[in-house]
N, C-alpha and C. Protein backbone atom coordinates (compact mmCIF):
# COMPACT_ATOMS: atom_id res chain seq x y z
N UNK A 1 0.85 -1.16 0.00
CA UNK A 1 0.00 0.00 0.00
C UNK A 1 0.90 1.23 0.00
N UNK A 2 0.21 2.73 -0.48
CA UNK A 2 1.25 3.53 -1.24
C UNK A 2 0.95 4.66 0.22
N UNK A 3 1.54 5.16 0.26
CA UNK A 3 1.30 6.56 1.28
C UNK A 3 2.12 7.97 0.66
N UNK A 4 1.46 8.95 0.90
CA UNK A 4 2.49 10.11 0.46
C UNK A 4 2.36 10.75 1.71
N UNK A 5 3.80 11.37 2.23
CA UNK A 5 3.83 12.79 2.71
C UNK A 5 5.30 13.54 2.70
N UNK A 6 4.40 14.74 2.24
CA UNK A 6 5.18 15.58 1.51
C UNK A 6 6.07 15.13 -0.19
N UNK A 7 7.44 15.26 0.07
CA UNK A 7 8.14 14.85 -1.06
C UNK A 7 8.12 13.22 -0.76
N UNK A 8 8.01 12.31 0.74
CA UNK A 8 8.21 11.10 0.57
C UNK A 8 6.95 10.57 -0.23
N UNK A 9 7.65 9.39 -0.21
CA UNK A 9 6.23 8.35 -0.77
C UNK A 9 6.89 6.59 0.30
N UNK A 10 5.72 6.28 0.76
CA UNK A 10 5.84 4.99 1.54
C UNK A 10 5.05 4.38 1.54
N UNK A 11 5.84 3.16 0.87
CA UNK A 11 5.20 1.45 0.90
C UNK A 11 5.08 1.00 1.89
N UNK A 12 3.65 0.37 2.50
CA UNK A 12 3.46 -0.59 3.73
C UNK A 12 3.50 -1.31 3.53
N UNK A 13 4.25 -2.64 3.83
CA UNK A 13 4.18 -3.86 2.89
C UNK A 13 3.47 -5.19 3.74
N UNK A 14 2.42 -6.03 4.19
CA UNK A 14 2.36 -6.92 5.14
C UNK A 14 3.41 -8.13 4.68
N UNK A 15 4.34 -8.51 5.60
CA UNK A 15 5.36 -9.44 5.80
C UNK A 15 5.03 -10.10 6.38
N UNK A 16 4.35 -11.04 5.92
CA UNK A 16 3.62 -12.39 7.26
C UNK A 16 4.83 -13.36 6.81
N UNK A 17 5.58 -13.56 6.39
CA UNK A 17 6.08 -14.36 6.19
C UNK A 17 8.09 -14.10 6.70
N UNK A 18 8.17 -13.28 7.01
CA UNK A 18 9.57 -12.37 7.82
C UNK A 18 9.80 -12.66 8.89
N UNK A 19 10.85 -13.69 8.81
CA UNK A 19 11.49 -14.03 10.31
C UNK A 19 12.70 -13.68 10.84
N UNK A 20 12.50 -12.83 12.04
CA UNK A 20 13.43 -12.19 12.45
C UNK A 20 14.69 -12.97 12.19
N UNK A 21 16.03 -12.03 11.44
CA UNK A 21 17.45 -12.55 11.83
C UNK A 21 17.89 -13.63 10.58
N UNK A 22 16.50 -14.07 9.54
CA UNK A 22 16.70 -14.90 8.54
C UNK A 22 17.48 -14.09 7.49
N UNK A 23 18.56 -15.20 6.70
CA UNK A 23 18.75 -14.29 5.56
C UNK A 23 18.11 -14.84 4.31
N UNK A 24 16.71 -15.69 4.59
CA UNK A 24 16.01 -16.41 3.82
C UNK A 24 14.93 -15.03 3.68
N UNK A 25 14.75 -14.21 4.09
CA UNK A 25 13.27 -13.29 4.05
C UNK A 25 13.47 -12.41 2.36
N UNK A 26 12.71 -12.16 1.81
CA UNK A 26 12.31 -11.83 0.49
C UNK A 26 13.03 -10.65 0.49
N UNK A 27 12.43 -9.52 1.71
CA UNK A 27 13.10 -7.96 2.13
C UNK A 27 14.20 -8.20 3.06
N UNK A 28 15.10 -7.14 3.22
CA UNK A 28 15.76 -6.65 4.68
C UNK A 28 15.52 -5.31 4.16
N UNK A 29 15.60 -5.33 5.93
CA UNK A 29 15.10 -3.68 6.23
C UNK A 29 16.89 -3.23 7.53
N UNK A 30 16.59 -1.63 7.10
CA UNK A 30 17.67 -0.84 7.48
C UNK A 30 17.45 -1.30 8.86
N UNK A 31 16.11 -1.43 9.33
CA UNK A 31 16.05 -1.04 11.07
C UNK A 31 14.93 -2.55 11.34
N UNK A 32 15.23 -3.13 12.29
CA UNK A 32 14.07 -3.58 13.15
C UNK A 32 13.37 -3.27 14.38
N UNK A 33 12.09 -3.32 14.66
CA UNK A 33 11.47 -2.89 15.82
C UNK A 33 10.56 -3.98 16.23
N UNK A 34 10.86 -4.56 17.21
CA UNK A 34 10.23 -5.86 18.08
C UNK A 34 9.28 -5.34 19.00
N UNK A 35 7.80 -5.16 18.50
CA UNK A 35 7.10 -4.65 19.85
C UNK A 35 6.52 -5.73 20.71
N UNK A 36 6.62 -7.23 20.63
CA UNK A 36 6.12 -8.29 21.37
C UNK A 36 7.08 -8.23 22.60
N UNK A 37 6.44 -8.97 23.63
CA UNK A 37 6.87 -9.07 24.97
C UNK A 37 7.71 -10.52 24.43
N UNK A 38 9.12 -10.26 25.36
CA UNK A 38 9.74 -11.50 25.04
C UNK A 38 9.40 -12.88 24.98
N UNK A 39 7.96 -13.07 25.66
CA UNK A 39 7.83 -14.55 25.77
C UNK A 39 6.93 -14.67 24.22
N UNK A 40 6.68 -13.90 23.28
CA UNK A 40 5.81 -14.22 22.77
C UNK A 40 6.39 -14.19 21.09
N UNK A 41 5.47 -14.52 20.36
CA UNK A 41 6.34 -14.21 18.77
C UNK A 41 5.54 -13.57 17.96
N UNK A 42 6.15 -12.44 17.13
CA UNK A 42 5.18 -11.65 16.54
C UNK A 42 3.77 -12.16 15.93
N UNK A 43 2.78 -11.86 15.42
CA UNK A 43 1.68 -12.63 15.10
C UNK A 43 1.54 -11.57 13.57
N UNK A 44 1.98 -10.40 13.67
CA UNK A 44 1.98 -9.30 12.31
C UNK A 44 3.48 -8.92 11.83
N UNK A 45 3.14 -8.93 11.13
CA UNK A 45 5.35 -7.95 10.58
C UNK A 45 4.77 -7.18 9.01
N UNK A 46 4.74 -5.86 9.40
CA UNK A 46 5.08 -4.51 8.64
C UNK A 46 6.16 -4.17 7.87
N UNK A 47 6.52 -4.30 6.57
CA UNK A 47 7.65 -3.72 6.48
C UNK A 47 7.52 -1.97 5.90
N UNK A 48 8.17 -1.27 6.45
CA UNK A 48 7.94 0.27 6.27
C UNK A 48 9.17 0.50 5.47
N UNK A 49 8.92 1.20 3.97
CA UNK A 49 10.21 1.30 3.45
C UNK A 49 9.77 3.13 2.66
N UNK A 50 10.71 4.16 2.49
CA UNK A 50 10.54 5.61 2.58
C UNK A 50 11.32 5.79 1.07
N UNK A 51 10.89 6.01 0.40
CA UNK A 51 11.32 6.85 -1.09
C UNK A 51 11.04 7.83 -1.04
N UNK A 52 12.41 8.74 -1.78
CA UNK A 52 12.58 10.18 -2.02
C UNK A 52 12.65 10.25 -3.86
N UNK A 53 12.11 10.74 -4.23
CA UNK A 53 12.77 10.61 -6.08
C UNK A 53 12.76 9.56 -6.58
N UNK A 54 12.36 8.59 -6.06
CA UNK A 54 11.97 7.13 -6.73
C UNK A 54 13.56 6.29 -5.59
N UNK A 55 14.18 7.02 -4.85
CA UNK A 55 15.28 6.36 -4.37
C UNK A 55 14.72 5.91 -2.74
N UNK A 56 14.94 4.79 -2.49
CA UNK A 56 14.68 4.15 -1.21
C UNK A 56 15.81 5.21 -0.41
N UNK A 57 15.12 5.74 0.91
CA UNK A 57 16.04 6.22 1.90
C UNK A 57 16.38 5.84 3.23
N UNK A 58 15.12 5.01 3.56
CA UNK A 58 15.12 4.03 4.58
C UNK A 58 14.06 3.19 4.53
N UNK A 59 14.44 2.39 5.54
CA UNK A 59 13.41 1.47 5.84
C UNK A 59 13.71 0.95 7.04
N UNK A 60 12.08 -0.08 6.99
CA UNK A 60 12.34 -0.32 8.78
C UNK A 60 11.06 -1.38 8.97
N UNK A 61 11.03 -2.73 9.26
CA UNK A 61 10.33 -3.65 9.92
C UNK A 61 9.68 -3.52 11.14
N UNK A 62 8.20 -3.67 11.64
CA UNK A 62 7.81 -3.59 12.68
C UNK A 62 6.95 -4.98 13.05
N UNK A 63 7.37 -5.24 14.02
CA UNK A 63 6.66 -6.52 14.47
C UNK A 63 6.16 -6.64 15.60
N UNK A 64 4.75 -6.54 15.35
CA UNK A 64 4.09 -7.06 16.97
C UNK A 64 2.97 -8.35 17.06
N UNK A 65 2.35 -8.17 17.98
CA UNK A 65 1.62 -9.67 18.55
C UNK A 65 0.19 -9.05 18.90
N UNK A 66 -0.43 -9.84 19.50
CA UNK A 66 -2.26 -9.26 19.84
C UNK A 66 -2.66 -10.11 18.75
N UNK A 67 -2.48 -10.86 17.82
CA UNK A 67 -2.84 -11.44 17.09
C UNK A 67 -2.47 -10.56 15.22
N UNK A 68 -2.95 -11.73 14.61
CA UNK A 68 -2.37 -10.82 12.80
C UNK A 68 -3.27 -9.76 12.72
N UNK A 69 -2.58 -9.19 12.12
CA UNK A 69 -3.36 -7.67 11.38
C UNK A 69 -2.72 -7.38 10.30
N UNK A 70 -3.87 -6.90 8.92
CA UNK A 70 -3.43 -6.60 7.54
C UNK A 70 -2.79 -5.45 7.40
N UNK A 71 -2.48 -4.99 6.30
CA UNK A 71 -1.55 -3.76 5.84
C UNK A 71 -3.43 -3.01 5.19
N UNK A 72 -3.66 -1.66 6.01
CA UNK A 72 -4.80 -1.04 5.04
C UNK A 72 -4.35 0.16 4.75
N UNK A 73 -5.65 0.89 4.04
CA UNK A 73 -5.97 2.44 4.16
C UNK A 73 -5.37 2.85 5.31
N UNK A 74 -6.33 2.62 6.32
CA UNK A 74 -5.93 3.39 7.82
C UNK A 74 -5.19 2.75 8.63
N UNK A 75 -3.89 1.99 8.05
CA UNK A 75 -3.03 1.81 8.70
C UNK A 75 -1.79 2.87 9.39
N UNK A 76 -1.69 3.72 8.37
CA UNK A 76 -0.99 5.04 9.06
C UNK A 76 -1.96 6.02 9.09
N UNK A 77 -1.32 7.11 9.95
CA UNK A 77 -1.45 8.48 10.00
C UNK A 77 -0.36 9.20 9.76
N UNK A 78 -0.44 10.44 9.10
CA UNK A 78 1.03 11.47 8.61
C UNK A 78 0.40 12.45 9.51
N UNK A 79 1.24 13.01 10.48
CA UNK A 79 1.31 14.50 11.32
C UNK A 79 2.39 15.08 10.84
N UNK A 80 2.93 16.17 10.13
CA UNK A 80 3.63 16.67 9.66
C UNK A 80 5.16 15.84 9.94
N UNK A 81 5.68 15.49 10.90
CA UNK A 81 7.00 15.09 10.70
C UNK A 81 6.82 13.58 11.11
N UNK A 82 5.62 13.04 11.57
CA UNK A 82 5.83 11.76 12.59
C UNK A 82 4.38 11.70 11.90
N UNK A 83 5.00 9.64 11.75
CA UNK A 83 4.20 8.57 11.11
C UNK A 83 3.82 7.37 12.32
N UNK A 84 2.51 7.55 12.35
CA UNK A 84 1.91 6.84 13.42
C UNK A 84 1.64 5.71 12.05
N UNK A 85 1.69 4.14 13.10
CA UNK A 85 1.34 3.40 12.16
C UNK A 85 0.55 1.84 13.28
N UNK A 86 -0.41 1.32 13.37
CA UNK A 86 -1.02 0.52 13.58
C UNK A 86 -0.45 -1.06 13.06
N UNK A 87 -0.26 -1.54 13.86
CA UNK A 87 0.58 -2.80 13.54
C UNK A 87 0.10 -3.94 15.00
N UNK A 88 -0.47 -5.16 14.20
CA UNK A 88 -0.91 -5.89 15.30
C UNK A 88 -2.09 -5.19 16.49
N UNK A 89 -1.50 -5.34 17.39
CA UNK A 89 -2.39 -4.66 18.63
C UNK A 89 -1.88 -3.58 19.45
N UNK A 90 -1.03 -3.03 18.61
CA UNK A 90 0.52 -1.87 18.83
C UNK A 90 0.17 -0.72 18.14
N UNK A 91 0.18 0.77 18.31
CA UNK A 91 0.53 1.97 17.70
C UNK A 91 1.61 2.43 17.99
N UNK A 92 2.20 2.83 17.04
CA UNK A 92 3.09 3.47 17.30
C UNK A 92 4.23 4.75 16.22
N UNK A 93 4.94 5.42 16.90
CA UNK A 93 5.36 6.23 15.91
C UNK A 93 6.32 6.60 16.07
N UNK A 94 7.25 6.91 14.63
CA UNK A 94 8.11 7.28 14.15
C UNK A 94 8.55 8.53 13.41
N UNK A 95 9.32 9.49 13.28
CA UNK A 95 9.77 10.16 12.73
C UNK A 95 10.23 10.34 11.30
N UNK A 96 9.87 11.13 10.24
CA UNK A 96 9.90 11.03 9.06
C UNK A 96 11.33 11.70 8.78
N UNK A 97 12.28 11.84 7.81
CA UNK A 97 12.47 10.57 7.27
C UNK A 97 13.57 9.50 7.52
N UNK A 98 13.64 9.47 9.07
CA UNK A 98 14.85 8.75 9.66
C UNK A 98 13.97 7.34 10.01
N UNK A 99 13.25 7.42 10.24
CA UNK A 99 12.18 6.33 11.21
C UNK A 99 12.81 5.96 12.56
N UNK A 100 12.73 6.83 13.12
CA UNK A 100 13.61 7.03 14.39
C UNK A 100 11.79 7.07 15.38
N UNK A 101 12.48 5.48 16.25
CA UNK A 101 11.58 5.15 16.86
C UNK A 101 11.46 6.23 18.20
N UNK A 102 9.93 6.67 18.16
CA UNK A 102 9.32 7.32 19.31
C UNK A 102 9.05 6.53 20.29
N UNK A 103 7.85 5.96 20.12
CA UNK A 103 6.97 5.55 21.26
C UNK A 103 6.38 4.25 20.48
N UNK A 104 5.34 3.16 21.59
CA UNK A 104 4.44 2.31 21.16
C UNK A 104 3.67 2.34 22.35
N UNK A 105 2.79 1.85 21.90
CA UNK A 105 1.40 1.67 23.33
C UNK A 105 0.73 0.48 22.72
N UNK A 106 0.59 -0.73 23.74
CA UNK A 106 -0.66 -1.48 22.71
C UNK A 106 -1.80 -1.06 23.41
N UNK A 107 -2.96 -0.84 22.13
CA UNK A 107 -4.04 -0.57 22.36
C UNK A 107 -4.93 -1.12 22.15
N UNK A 108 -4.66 -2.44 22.64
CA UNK A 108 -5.94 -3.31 22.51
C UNK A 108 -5.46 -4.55 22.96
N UNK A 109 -6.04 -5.52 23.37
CA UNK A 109 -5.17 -7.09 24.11
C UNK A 109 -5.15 -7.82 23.04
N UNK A 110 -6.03 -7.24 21.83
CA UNK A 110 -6.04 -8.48 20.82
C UNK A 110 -6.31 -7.37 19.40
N UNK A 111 -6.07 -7.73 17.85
CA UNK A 111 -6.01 -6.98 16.89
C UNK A 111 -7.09 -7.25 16.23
């Protein structure tokens, strides 16, 4: 799924199939972000990747648990510099265009 803000443009990609640390996975991403509690294993994986001019500038995997959740429409939000993005049973957000992790909250026990 396509997103614009501003000059970026960003692909959400659902990665159900991305296992942490493999060098078997289709993508790698610049950054990973593990929002599951250690005892548990992701149940969703996001891959977030940021084009400028048609040139990739970063990217970045997010993985959480609460059960699977798809890649949609209203999977992000754009606030001028920071990209909130819904993943699993997790929100959370990042900074455009570093993806320099803010915050997460899960907001919900299940997705």
């Amino acid at each position: 799924m396509l997103f614009k803000a501003g000059n970026y443009h960003l692909d959400l990609i659902d990665e159900s199939t991305y296992t942490p640390g493999s060098a078997d996975n289709v993508r790698s991403y610049a950054r990973e972000y593990d929002l599951t509690d250690a005892a548990y294993r992701p149940s969703s994986r996001n891959g977030l990747i940021l084009r400028e001019d048609g040139v990739v500038r970063q990217s970045c995997i997010l993985l959480a648990g609460g059960g699977a959740s798809g890649v949609h429409e209203h999977s992000i939000a754009i606030v001028n510099k920071t990209c909130f993005l819904a993943v699993g049973n997790t929100l959370c957000s990042l900074v455009l265009p570093s993806f320099e992790f803010r915050w997460h909250r899960q907001v919900d026990h299940a997705s």
